[in-house]
N, C-alpha and C. Protein backbone atom coordinates (compact mmCIF):
# COMPACT_ATOMS: atom_id res chain seq x y z
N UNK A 1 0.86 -1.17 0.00
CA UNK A 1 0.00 0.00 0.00
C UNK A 1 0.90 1.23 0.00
N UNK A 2 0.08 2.18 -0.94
CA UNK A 2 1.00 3.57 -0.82
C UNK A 2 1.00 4.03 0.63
N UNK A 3 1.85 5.40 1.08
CA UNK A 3 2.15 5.92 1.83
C UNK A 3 0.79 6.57 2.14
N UNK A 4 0.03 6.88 0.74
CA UNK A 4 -0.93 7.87 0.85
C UNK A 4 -1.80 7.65 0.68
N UNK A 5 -2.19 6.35 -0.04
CA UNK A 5 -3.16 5.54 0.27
C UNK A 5 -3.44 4.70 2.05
N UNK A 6 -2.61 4.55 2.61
CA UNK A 6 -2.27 4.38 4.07
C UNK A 6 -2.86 5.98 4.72
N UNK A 7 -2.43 6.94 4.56
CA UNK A 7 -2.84 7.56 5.08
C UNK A 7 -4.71 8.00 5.24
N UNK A 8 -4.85 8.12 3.82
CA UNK A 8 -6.38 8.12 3.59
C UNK A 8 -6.97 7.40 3.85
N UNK A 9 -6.39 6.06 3.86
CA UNK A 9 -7.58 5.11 4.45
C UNK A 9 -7.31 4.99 5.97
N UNK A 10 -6.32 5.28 6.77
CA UNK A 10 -6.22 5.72 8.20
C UNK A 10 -7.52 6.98 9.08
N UNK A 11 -7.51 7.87 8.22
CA UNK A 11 -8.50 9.01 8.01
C UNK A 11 -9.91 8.47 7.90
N UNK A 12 -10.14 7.79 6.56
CA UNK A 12 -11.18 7.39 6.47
C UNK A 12 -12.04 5.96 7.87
N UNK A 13 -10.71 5.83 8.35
CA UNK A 13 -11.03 4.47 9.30
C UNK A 13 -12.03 5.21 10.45
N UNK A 14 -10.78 6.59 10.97
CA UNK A 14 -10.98 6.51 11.74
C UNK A 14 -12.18 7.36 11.86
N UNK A 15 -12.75 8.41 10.95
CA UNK A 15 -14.13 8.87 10.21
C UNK A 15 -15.16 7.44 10.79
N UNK A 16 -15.06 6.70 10.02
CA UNK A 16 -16.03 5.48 10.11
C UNK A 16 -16.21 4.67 11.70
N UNK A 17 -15.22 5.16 12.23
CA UNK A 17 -15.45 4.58 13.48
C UNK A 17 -15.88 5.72 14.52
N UNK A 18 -15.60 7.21 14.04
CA UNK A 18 -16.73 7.56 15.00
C UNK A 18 -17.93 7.89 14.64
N UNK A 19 -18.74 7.65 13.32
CA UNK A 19 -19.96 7.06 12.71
C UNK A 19 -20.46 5.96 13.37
N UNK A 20 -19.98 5.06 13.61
CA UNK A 20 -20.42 3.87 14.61
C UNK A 20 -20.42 4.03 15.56
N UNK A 21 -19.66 4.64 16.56
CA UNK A 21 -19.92 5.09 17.64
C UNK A 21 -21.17 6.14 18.07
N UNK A 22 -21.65 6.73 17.01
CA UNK A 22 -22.94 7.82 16.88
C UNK A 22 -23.78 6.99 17.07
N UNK A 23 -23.78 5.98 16.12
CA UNK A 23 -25.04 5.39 15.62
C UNK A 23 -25.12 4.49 17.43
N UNK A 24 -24.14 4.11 17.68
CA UNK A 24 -24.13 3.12 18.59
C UNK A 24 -24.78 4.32 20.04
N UNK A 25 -25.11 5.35 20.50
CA UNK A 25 -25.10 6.32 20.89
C UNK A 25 -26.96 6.03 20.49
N UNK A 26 -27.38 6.24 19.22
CA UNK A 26 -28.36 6.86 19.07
C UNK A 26 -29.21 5.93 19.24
N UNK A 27 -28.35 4.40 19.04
CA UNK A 27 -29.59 3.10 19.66
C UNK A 27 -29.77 3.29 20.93
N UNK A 28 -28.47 3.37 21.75
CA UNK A 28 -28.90 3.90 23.22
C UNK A 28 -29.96 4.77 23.91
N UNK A 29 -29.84 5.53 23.13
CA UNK A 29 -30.66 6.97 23.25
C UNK A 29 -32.26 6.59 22.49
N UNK A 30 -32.25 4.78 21.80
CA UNK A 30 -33.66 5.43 21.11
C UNK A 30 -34.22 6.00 20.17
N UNK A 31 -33.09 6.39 19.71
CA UNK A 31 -33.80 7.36 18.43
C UNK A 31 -34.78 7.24 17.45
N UNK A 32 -34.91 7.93 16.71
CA UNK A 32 -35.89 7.16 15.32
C UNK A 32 -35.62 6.65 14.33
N UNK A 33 -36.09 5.59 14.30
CA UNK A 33 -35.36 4.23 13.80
C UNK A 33 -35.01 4.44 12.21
N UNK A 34 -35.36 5.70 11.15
CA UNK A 34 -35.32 6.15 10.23
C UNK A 34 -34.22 6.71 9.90
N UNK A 35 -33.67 7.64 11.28
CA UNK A 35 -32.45 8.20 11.03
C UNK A 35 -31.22 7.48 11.82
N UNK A 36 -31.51 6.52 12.51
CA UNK A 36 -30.45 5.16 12.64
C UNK A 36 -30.32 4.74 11.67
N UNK A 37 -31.36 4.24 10.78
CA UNK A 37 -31.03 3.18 9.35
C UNK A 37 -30.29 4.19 8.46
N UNK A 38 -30.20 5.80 7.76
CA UNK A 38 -29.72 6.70 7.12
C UNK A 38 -28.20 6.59 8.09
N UNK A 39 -28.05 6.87 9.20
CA UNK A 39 -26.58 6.67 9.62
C UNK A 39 -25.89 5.61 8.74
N UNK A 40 -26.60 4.46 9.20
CA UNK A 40 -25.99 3.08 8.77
C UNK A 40 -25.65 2.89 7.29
N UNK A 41 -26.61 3.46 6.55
CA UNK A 41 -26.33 3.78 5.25
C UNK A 41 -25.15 4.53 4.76
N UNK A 42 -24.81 5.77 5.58
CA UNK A 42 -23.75 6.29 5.72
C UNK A 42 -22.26 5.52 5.90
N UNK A 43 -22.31 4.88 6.60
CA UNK A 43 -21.71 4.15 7.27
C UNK A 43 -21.04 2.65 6.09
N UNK A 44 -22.12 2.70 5.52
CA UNK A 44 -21.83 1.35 4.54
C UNK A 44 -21.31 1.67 3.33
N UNK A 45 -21.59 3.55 2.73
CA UNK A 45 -21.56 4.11 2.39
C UNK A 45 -19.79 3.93 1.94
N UNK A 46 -19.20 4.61 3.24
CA UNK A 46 -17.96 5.03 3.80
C UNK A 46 -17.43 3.86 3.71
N UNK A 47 -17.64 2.89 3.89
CA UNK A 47 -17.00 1.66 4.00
C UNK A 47 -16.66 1.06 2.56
N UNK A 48 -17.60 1.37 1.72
CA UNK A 48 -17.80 1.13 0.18
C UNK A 48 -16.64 1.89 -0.79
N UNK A 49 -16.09 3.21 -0.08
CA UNK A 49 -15.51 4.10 -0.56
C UNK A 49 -14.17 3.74 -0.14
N UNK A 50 -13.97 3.17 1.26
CA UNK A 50 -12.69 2.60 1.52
C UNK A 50 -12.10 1.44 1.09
N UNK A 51 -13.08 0.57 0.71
CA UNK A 51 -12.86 -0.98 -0.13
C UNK A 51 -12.09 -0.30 -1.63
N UNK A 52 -12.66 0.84 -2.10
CA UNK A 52 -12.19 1.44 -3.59
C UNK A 52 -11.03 1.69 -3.19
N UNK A 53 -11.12 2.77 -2.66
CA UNK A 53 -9.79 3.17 -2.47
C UNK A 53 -8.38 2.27 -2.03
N UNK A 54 -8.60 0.76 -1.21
CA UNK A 54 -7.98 -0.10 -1.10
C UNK A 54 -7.57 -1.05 -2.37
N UNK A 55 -8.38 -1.29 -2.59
CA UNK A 55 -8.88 -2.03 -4.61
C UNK A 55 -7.59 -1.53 -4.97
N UNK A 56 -8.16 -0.39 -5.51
CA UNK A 56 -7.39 0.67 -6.33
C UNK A 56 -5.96 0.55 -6.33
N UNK A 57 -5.47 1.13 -5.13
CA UNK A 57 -4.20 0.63 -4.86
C UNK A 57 -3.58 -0.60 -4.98
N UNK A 58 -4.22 -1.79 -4.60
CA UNK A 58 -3.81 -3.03 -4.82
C UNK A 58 -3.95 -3.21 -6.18
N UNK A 59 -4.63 -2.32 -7.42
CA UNK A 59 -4.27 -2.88 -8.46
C UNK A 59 -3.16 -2.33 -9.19
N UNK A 60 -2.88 -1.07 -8.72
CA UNK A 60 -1.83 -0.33 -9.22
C UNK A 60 -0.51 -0.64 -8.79
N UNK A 61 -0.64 -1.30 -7.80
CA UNK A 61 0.90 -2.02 -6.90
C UNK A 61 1.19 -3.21 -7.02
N UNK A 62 0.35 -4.17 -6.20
CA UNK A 62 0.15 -5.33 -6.05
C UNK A 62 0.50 -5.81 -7.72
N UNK A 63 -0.89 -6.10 -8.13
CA UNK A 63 -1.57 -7.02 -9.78
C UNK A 63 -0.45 -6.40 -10.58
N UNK A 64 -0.32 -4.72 -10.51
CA UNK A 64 0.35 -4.35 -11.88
C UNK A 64 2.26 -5.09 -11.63
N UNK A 65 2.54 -4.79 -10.72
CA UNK A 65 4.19 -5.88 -10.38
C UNK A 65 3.63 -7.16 -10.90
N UNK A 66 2.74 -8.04 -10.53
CA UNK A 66 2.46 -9.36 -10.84
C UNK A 66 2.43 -9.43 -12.53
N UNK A 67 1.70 -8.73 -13.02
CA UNK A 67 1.11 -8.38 -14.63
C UNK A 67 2.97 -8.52 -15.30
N UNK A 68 3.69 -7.40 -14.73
CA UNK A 68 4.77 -7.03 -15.71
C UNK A 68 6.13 -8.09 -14.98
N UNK A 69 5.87 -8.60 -14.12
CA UNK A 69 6.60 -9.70 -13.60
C UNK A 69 6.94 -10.98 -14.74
N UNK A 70 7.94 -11.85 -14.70
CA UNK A 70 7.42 -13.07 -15.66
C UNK A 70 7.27 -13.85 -14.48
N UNK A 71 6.48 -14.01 -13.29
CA UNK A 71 6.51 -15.53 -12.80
C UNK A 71 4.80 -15.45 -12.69
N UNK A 72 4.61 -16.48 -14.04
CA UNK A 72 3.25 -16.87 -14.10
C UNK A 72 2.50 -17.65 -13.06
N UNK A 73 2.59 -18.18 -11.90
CA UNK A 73 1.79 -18.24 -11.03
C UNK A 73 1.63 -17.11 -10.46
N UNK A 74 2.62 -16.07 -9.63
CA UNK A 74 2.10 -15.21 -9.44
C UNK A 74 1.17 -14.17 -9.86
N UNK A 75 1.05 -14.60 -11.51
CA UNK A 75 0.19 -13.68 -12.64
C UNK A 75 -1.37 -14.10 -11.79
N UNK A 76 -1.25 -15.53 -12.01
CA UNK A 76 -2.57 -16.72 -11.94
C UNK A 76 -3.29 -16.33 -10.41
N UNK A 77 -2.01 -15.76 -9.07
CA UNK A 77 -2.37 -15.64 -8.05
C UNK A 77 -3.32 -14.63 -7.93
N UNK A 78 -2.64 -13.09 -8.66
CA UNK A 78 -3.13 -11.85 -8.23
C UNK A 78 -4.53 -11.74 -9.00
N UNK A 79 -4.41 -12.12 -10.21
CA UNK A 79 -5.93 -12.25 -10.87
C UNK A 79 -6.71 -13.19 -10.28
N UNK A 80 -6.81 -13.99 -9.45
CA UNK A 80 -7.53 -15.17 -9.23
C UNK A 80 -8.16 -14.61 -7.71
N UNK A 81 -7.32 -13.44 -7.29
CA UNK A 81 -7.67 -12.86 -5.73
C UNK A 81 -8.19 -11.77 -5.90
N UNK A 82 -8.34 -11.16 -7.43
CA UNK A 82 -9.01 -10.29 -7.54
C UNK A 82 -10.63 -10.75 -8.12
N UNK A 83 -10.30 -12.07 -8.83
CA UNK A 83 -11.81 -12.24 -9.58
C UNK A 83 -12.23 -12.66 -7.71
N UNK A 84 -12.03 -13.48 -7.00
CA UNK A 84 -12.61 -13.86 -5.43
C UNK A 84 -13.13 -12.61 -4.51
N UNK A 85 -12.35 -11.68 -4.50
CA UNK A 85 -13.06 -11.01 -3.93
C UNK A 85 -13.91 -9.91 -4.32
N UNK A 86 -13.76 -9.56 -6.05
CA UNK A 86 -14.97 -8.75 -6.25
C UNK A 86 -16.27 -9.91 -6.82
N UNK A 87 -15.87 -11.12 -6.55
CA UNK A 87 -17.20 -12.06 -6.40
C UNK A 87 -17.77 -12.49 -5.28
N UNK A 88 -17.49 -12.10 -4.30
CA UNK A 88 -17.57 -12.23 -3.08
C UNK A 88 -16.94 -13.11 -2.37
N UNK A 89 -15.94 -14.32 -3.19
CA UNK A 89 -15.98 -15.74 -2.30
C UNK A 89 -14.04 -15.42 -1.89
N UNK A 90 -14.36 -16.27 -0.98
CA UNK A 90 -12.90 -16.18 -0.28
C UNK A 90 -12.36 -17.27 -0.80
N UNK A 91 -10.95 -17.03 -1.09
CA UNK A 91 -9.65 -17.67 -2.12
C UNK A 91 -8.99 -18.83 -0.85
């Protein structure tokens, strides 16, 4: 991971964790259950934006060394961990 991709997604973590802590706050408190579910949305939101931004990087670092590398399993590895997890299943 970049330096600065590390950083942003440090930022973004720690954004998202005091979003959960709100939300976790506003079940306490009761709130209305409309603008708990819009937090959470938020929240999944943010989380959606940090998976990219992680992606991203891993394809520009990670896959692209593997791509211009010659050791063809490692080719077979990085594509095979990328089709798994934007299919959901674990490698």
């Amino acid at each position: 991971m970049t330096p600065e991709t590390r950083d942003s997604a440090v930022k973004r973590l720690a954004r998202i964790e005091g979003q959960v802590r709100g939300v976790a706050k506003m079940v306490a408190e009761d709130r209305y259950c409309i603008d708990v579910v819009r937090q959470v949305q938020a929240i999944k939101a943010a989380l959606t934006g940090l998976e990219g931004l992680v992606l991203d990087d891993h394809i520009s670092t990670c896959v692209e060394h593997a791509l211009e590398g010659d050791d063809m399993n490692e080719r077979r590895e990085k594509v095979e961990e990328l089709v798994a997890v934007l299919g959901g299943r674990k490698k």
